[in-house]
C-alpha atoms as a PDB file:
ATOM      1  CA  UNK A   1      25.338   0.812  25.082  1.00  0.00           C
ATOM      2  CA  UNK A   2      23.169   1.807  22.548  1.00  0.00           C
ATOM      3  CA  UNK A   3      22.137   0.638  19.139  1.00  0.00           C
ATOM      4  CA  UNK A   4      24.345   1.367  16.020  1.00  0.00           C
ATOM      5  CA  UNK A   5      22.730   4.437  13.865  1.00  0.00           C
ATOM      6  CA  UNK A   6      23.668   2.800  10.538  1.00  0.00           C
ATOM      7  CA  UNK A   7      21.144   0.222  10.509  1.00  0.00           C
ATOM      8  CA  UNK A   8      18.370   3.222  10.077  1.00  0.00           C
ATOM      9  CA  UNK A   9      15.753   1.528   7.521  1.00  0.00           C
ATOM     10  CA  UNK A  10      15.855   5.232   5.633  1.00  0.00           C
ATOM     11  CA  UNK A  11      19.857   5.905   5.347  1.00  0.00           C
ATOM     12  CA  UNK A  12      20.902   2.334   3.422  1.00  0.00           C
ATOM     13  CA  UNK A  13      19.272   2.839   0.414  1.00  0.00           C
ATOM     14  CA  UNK A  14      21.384   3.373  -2.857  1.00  0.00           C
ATOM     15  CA  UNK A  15      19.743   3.923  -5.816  1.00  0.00           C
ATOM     16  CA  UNK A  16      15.710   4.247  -6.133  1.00  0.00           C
ATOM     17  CA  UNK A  17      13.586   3.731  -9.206  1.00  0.00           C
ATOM     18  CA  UNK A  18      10.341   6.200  -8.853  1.00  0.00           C
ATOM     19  CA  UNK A  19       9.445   6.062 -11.806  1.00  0.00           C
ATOM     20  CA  UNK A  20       8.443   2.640 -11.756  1.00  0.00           C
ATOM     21  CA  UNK A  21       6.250   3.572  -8.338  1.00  0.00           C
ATOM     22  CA  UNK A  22       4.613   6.127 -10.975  1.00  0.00           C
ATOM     23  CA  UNK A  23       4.507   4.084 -14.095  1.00  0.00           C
ATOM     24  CA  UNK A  24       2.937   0.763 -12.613  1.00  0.00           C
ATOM     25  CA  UNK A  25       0.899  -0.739 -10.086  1.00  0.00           C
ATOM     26  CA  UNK A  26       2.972  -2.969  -8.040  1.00  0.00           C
ATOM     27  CA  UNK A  27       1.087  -6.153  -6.782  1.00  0.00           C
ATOM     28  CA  UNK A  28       4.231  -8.383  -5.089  1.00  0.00           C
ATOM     29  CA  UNK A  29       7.531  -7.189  -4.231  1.00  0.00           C
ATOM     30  CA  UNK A  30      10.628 -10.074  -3.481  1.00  0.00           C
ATOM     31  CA  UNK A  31      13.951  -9.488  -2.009  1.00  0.00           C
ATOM     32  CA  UNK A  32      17.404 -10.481  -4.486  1.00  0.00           C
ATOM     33  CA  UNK A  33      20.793 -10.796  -3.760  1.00  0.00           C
ATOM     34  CA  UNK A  34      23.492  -9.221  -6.376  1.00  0.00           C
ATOM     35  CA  UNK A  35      26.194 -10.843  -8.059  1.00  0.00           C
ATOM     36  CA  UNK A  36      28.564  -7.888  -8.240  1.00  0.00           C
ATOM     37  CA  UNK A  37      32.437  -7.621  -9.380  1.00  0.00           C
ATOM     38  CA  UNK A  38      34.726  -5.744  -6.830  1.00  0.00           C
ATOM     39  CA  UNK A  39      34.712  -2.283  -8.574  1.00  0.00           C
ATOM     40  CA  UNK A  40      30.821  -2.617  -8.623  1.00  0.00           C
ATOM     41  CA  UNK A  41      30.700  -2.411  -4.945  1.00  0.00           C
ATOM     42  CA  UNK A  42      32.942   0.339  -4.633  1.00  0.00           C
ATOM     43  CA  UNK A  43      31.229   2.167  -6.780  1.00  0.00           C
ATOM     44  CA  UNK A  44      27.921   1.248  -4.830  1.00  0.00           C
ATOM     45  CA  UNK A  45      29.381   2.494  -1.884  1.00  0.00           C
ATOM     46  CA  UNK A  46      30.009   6.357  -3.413  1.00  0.00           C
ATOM     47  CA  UNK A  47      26.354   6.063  -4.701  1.00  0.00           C
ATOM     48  CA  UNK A  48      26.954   5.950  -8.360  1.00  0.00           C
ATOM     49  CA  UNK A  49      24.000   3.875  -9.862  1.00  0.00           C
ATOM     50  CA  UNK A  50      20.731   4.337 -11.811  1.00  0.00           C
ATOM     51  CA  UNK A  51      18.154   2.117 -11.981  1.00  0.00           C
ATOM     52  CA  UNK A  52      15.717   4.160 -14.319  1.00  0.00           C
ATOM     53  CA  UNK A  53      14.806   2.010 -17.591  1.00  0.00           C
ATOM     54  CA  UNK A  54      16.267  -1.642 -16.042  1.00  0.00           C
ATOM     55  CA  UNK A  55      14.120  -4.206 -16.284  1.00  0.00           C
ATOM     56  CA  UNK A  56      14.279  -7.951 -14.787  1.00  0.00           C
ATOM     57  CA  UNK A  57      14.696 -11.018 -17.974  1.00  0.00           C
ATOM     58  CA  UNK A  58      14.012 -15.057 -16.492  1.00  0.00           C
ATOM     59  CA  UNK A  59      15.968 -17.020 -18.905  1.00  0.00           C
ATOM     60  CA  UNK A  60      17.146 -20.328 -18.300  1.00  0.00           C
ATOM     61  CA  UNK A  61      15.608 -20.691 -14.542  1.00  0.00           C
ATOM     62  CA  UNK A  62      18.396 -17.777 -13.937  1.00  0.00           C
ATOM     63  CA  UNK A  63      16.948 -13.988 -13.033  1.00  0.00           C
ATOM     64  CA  UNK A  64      18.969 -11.444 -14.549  1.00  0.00           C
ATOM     65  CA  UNK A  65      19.160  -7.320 -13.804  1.00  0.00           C
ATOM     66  CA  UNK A  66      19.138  -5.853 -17.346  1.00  0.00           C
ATOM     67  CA  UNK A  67      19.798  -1.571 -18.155  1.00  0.00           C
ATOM     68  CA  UNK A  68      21.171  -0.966 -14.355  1.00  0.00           C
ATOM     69  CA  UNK A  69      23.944   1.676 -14.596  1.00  0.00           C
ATOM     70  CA  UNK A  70      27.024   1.388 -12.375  1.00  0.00           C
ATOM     71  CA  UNK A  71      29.344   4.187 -13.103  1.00  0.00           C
ATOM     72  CA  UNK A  72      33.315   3.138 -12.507  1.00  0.00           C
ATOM     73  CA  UNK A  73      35.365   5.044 -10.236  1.00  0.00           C
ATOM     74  CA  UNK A  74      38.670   5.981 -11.490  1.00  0.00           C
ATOM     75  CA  UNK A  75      40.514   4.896  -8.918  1.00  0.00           C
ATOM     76  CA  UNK A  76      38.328   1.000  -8.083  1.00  0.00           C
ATOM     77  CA  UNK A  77      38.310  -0.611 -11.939  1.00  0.00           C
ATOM     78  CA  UNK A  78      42.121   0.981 -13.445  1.00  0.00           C
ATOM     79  CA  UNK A  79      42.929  -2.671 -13.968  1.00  0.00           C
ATOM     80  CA  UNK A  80      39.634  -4.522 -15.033  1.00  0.00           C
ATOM     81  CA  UNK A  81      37.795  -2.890 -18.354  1.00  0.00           C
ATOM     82  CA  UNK A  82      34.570  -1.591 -16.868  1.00  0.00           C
ATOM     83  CA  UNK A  83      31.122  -1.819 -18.156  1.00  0.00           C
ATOM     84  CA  UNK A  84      28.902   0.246 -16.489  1.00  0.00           C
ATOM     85  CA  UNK A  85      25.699  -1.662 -18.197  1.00  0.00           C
ATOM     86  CA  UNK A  86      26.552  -5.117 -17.908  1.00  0.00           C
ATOM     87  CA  UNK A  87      24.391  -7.629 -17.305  1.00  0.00           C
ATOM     88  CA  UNK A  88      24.054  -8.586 -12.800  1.00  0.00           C
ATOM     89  CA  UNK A  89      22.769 -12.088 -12.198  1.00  0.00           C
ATOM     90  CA  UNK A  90      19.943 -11.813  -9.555  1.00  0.00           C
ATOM     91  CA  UNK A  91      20.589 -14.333  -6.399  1.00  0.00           C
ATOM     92  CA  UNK A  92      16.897 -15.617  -5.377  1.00  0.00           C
ATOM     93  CA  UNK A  93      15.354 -19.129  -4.477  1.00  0.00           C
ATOM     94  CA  UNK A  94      13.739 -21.434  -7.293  1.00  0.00           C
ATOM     95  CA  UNK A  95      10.314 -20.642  -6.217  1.00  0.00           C
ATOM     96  CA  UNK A  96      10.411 -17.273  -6.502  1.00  0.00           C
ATOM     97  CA  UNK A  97      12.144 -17.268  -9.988  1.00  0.00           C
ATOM     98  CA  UNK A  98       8.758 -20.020 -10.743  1.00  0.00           C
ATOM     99  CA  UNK A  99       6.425 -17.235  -9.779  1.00  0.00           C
ATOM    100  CA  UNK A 100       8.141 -14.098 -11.573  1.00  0.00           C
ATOM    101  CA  UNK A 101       8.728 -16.407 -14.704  1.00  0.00           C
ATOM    102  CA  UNK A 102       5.113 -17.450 -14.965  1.00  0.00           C
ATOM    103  CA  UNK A 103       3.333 -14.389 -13.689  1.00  0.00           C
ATOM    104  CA  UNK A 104       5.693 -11.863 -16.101  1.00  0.00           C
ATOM    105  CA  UNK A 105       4.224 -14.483 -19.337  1.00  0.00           C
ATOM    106  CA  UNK A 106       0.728 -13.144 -18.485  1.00  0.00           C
ATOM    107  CA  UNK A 107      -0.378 -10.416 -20.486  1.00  0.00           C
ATOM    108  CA  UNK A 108       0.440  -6.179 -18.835  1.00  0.00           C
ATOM    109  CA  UNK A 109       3.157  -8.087 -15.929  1.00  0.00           C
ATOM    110  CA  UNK A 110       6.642  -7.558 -15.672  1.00  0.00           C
ATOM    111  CA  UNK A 111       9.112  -7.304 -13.637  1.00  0.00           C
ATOM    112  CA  UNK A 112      11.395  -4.306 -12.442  1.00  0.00           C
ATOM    113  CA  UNK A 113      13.629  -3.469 -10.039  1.00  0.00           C
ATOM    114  CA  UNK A 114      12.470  -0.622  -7.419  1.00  0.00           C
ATOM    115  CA  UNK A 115      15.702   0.321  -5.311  1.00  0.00           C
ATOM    116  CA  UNK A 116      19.212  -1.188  -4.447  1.00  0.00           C
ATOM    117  CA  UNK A 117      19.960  -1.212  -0.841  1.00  0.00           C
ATOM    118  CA  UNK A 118      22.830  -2.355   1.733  1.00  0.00           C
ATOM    119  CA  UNK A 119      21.430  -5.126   4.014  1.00  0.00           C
ATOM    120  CA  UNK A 120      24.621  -6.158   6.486  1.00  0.00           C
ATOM    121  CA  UNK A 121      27.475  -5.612   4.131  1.00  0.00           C
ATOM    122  CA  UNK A 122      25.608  -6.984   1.600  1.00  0.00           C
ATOM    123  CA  UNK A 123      24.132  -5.236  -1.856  1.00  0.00           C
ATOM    124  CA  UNK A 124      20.052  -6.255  -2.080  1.00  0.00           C
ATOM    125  CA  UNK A 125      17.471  -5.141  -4.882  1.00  0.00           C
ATOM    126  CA  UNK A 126      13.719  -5.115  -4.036  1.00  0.00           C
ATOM    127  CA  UNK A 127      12.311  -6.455  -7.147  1.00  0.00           C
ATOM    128  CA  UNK A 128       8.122  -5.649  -7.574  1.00  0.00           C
ATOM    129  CA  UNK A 129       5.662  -7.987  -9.923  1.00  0.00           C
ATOM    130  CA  UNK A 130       4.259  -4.625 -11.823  1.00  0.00           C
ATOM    131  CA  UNK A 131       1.361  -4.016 -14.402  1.00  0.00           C
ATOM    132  CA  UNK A 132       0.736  -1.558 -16.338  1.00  0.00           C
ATOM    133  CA  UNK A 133      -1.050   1.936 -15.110  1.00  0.00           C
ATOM    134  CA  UNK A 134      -3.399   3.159 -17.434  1.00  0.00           C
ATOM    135  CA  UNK A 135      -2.963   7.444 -18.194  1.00  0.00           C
ATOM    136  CA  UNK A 136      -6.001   8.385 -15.981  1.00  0.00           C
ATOM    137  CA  UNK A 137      -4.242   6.523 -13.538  1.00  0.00           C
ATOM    138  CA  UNK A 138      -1.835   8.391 -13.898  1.00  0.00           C
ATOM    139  CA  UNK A 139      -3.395  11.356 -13.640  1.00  0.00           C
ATOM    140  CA  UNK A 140      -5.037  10.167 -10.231  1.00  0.00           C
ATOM    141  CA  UNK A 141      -1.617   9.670  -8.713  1.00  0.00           C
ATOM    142  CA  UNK A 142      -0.569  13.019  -9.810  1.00  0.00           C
ATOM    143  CA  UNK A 143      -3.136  14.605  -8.235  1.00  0.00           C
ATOM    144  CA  UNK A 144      -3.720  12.618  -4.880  1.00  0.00           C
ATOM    145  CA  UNK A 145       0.259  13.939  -4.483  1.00  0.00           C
ATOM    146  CA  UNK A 146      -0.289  17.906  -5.172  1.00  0.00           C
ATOM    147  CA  UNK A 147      -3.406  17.139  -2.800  1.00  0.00           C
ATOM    148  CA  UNK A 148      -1.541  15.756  -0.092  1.00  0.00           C
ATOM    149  CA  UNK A 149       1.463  18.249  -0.889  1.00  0.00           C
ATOM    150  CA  UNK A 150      -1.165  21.520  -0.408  1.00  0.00           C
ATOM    151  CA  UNK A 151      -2.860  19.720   2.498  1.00  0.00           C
ATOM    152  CA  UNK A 152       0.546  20.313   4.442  1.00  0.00           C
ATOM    153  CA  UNK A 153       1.017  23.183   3.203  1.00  0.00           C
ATOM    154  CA  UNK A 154      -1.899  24.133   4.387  1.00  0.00           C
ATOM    155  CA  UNK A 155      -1.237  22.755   8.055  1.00  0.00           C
ATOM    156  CA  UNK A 156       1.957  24.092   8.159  1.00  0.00           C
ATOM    157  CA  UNK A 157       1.271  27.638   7.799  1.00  0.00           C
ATOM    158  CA  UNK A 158      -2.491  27.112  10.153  1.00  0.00           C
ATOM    159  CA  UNK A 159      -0.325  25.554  13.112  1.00  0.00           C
END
């Protein structure tokens, strides 16, 4: 027998947030459980979030996924009244809220969310501890990627 093809580390993602790879430099990244409503996950499932301009708020010793948009299906939330931007409650341990919580009260930190995933049958977001990038860091980025984009060009078309 062999091994199931869904569990492919590539195929399980659902929504990705690049330009928080492009707009920060991420120092520590923690795994987070979702606390999702029924129509949520159905619409999870057909692929319909965003995650561009969410952010992560620690309020209360509770971590909270604020700006995610999860667009209703018509036919998961006729009987519920559907918010696409409500505010997710992020499942993680104690210490790990501690460390986000007092590293995002430093000065450039934050926290943001950099994809939502299926682990199992469950919904997980990979959460990063970000700061800032400076423009000529930006810049740098942008061009290390055309570099490595013309470098296989370049072996593609030699080979």
């Amino acid at each position: 027998m062999g091994k199931k093809k869904g569990n492919a580390p590539g195929n399980n993602v659902i929504a990705q947030n690049k330009k928080a790879r492009f707009e920060y430099h991420i120092d520590e990244t923690f795994e987070a459980g979702l606390a999702l409503a029924g129509w949520e996950v159905k619409s999870l499932r057909a692929g319909k979030a965003q995650l561009t301009d969410t952010y992560i708020l620690v309020k209360n010793g509770e971590a909270w996924l604020l700006g995610s948009h999860i667009m209703p299906l018509n036919t998961a939330s006729t009987h519920v009244l559907a918010d696409p931007t409500r505010t997710r409650k992020l499942l993680l341990h104690r210490k790990e809220i501690a460390k986000i919580f007092s590293r995002t009260q430093e000065k450039g930190h934050t926290c943001v969310p950099l994809k939502l995933y299926w682990k199992r049958n469950m919904v997980k977001c990979e959460l990063a501890l970000v700061r800032g990038k400076q423009l000529h860091d930006k810049r740098a980025t942008q061009k290390e990627r055309d570099w490595n984009r013309e470098k296989a060009r370049v072996m593609r078309d030699h080979a």
